[in-house]
PDB file of N, CA and C in Angstrom:
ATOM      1  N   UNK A   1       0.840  -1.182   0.000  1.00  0.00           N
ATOM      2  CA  UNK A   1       0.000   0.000   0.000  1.00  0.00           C
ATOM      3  C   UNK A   1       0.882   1.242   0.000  1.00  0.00           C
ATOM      4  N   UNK A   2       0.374   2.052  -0.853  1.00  0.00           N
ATOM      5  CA  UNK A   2       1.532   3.088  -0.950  1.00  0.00           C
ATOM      6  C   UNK A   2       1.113   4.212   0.492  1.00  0.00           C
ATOM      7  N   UNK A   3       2.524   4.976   0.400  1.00  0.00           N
ATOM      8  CA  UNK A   3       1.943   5.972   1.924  1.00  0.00           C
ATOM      9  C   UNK A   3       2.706   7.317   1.870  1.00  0.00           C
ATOM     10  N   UNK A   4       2.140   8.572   2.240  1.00  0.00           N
ATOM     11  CA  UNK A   4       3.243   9.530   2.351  1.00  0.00           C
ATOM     12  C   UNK A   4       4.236   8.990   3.104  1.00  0.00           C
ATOM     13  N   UNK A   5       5.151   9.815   2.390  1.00  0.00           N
ATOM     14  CA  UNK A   5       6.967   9.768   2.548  1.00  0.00           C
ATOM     15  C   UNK A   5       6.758  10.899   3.862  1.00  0.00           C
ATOM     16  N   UNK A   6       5.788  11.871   3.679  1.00  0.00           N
ATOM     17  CA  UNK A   6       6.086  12.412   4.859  1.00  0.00           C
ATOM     18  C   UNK A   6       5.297  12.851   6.382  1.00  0.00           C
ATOM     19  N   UNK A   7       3.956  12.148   6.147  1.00  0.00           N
ATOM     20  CA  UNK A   7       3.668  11.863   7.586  1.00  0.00           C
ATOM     21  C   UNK A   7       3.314  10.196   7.662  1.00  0.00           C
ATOM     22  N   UNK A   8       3.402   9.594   6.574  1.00  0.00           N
ATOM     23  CA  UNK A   8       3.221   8.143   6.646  1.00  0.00           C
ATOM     24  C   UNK A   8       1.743   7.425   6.587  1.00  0.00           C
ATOM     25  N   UNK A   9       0.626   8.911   6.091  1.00  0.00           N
ATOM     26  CA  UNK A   9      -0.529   8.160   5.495  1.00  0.00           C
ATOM     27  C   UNK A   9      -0.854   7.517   4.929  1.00  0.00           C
ATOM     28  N   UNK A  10      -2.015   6.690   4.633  1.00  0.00           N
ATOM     29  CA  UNK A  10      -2.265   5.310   3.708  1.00  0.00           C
ATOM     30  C   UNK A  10      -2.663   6.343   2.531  1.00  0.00           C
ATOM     31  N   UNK A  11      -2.449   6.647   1.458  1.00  0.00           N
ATOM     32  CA  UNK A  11      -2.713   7.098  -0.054  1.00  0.00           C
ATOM     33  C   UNK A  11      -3.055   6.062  -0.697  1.00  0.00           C
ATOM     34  N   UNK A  12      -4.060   6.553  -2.066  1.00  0.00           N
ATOM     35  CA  UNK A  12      -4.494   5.395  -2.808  1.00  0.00           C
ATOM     36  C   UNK A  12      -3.534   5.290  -3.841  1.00  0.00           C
ATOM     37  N   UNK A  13      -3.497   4.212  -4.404  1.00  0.00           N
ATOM     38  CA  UNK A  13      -2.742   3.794  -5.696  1.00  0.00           C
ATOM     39  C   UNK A  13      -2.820   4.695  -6.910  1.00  0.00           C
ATOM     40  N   UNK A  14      -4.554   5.315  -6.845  1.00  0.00           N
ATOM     41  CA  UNK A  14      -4.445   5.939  -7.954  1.00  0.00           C
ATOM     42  C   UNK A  14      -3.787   8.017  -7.471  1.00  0.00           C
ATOM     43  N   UNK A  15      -3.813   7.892  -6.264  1.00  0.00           N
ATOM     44  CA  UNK A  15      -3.328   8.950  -5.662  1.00  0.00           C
ATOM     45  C   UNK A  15      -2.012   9.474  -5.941  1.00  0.00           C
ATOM     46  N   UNK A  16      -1.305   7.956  -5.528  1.00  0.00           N
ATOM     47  CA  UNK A  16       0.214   7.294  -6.466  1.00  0.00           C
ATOM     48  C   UNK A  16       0.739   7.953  -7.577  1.00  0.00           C
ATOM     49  N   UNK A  17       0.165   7.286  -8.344  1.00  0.00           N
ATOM     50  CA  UNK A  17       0.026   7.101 -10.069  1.00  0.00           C
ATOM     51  C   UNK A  17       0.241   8.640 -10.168  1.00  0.00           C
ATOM     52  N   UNK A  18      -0.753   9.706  -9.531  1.00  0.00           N
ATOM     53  CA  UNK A  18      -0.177  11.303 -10.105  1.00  0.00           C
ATOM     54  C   UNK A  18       0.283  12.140  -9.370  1.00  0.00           C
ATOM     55  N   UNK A  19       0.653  11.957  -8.163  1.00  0.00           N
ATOM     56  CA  UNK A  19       1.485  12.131  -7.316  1.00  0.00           C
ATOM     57  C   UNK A  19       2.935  12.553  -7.087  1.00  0.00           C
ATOM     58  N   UNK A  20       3.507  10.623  -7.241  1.00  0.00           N
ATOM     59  CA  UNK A  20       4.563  10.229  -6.926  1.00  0.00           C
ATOM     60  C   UNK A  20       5.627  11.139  -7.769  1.00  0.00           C
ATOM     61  N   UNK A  21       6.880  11.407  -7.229  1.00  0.00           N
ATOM     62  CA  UNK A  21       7.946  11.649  -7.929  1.00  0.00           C
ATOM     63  C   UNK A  21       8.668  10.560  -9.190  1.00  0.00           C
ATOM     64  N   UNK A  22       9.291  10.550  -9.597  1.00  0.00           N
ATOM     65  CA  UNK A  22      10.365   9.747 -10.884  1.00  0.00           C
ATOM     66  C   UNK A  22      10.494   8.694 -10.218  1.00  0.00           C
ATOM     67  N   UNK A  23      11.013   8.670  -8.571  1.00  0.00           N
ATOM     68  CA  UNK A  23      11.216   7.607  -7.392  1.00  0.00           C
ATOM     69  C   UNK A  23      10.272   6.489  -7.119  1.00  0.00           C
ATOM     70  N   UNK A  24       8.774   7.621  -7.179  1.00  0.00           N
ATOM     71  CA  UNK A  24       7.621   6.810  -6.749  1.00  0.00           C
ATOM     72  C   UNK A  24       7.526   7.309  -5.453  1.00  0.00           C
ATOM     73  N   UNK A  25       8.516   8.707  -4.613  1.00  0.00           N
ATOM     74  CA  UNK A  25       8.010   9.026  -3.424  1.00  0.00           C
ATOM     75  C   UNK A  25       6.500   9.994  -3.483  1.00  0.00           C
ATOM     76  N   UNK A  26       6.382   9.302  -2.342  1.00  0.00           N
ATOM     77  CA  UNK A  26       4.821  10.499  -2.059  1.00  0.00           C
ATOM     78  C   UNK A  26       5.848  11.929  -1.045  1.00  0.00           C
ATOM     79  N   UNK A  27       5.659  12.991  -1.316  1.00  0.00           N
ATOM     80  CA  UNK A  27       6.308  14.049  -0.088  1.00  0.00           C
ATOM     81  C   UNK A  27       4.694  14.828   0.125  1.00  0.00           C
ATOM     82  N   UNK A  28       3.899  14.434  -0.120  1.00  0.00           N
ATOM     83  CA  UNK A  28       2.484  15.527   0.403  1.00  0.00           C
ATOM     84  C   UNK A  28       1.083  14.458   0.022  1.00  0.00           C
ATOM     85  N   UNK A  29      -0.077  14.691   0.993  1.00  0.00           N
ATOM     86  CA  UNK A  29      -0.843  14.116   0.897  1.00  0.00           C
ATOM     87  C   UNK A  29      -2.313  14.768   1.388  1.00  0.00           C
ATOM     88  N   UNK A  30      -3.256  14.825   1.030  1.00  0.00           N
ATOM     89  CA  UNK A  30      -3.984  15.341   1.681  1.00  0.00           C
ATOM     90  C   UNK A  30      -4.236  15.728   3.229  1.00  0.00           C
ATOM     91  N   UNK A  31      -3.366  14.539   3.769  1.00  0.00           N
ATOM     92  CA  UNK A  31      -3.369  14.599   5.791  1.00  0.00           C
ATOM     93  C   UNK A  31      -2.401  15.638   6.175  1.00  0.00           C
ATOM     94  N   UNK A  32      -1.286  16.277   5.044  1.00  0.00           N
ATOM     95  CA  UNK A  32      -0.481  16.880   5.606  1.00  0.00           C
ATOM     96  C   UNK A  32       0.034  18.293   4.601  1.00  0.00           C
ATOM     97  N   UNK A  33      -0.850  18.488   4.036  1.00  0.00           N
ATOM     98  CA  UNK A  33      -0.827  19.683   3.172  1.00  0.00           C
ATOM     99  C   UNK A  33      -2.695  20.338   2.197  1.00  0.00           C
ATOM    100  N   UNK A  34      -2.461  21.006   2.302  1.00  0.00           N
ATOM    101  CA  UNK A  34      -3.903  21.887   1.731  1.00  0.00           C
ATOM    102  C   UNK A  34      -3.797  20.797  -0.165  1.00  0.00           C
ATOM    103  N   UNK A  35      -5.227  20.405   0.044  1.00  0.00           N
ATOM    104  CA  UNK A  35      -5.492  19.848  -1.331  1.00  0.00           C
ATOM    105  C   UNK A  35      -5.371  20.553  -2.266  1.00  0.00           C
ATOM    106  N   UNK A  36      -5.222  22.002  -2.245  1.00  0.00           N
ATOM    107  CA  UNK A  36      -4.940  22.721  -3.625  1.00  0.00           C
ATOM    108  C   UNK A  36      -3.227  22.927  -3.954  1.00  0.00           C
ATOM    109  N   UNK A  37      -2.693  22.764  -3.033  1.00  0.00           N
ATOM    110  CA  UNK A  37      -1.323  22.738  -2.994  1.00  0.00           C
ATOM    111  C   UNK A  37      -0.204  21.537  -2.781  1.00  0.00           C
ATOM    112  N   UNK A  38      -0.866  20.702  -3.034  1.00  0.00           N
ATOM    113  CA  UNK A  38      -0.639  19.377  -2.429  1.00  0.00           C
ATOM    114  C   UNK A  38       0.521  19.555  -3.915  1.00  0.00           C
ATOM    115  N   UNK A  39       0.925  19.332  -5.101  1.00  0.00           N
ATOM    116  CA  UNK A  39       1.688  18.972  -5.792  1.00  0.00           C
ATOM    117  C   UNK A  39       2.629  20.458  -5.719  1.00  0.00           C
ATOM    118  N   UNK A  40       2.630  21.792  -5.248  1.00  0.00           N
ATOM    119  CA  UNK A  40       3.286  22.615  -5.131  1.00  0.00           C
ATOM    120  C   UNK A  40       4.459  22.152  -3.305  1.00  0.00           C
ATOM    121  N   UNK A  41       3.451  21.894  -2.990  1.00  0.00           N
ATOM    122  CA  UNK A  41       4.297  21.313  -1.607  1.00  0.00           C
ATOM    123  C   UNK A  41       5.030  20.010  -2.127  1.00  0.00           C
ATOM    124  N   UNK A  42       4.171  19.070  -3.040  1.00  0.00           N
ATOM    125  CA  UNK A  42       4.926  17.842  -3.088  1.00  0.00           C
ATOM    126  C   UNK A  42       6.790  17.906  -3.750  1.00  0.00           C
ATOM    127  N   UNK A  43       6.513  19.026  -4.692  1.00  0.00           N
ATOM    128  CA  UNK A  43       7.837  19.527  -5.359  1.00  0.00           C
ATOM    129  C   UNK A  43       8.448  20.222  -4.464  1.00  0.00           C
ATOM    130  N   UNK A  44       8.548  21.098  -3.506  1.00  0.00           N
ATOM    131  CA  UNK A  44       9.342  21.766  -2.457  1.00  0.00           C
ATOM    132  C   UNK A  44       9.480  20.661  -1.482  1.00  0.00           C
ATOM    133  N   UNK A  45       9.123  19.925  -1.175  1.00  0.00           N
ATOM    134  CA  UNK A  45       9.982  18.964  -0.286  1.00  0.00           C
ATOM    135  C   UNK A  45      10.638  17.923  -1.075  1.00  0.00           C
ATOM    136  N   UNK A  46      10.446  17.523  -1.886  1.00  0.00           N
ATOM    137  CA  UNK A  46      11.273  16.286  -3.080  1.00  0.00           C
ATOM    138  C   UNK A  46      12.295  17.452  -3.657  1.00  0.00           C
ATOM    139  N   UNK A  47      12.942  18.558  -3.484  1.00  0.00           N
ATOM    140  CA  UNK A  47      13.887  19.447  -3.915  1.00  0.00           C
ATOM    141  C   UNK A  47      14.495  19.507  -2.768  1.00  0.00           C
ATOM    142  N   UNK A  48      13.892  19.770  -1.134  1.00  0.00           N
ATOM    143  CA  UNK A  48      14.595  19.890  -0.333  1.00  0.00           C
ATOM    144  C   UNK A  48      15.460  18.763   0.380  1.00  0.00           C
ATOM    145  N   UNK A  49      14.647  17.513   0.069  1.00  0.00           N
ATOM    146  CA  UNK A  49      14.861  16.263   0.140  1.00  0.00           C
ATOM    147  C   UNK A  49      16.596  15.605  -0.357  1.00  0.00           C
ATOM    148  N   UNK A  50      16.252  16.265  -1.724  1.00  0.00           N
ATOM    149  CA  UNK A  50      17.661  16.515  -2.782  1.00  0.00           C
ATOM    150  C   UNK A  50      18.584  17.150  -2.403  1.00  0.00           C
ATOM    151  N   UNK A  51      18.488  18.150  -1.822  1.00  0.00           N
ATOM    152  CA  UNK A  51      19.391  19.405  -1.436  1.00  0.00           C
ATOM    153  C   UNK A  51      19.957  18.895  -0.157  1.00  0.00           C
ATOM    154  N   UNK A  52      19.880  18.331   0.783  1.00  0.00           N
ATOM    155  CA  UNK A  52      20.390  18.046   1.368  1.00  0.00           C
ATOM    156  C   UNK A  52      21.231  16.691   1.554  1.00  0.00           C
TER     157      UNK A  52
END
């Protein structure tokens, strides 16, 4: 079952599918970021992720 990478929620598969990074990480999910921003957050933490 796939899950955010970053509070460790259960996400659906098809949540996955447009989501995920190149990796297949989840970094944002509805439990832990605003649904309209959910892929603007998902890219600022999969960069910060990198950066360090």
């Amino acid at each position: 079952m796939p899950s955010c990478d970053h509070c460790d929620a259960h996400v659906s598969d098809r949540f996955a599918r447009v989501f995920a990074d190149e990796r297949g990480d989840i970094h944002a999910c509805p439990n832990c970021s605003a649904n309209a921003g959910i892929a603007e957050v998902s890219r600022e933490r999969a960069y910060e992720t990198r950066s360090t």
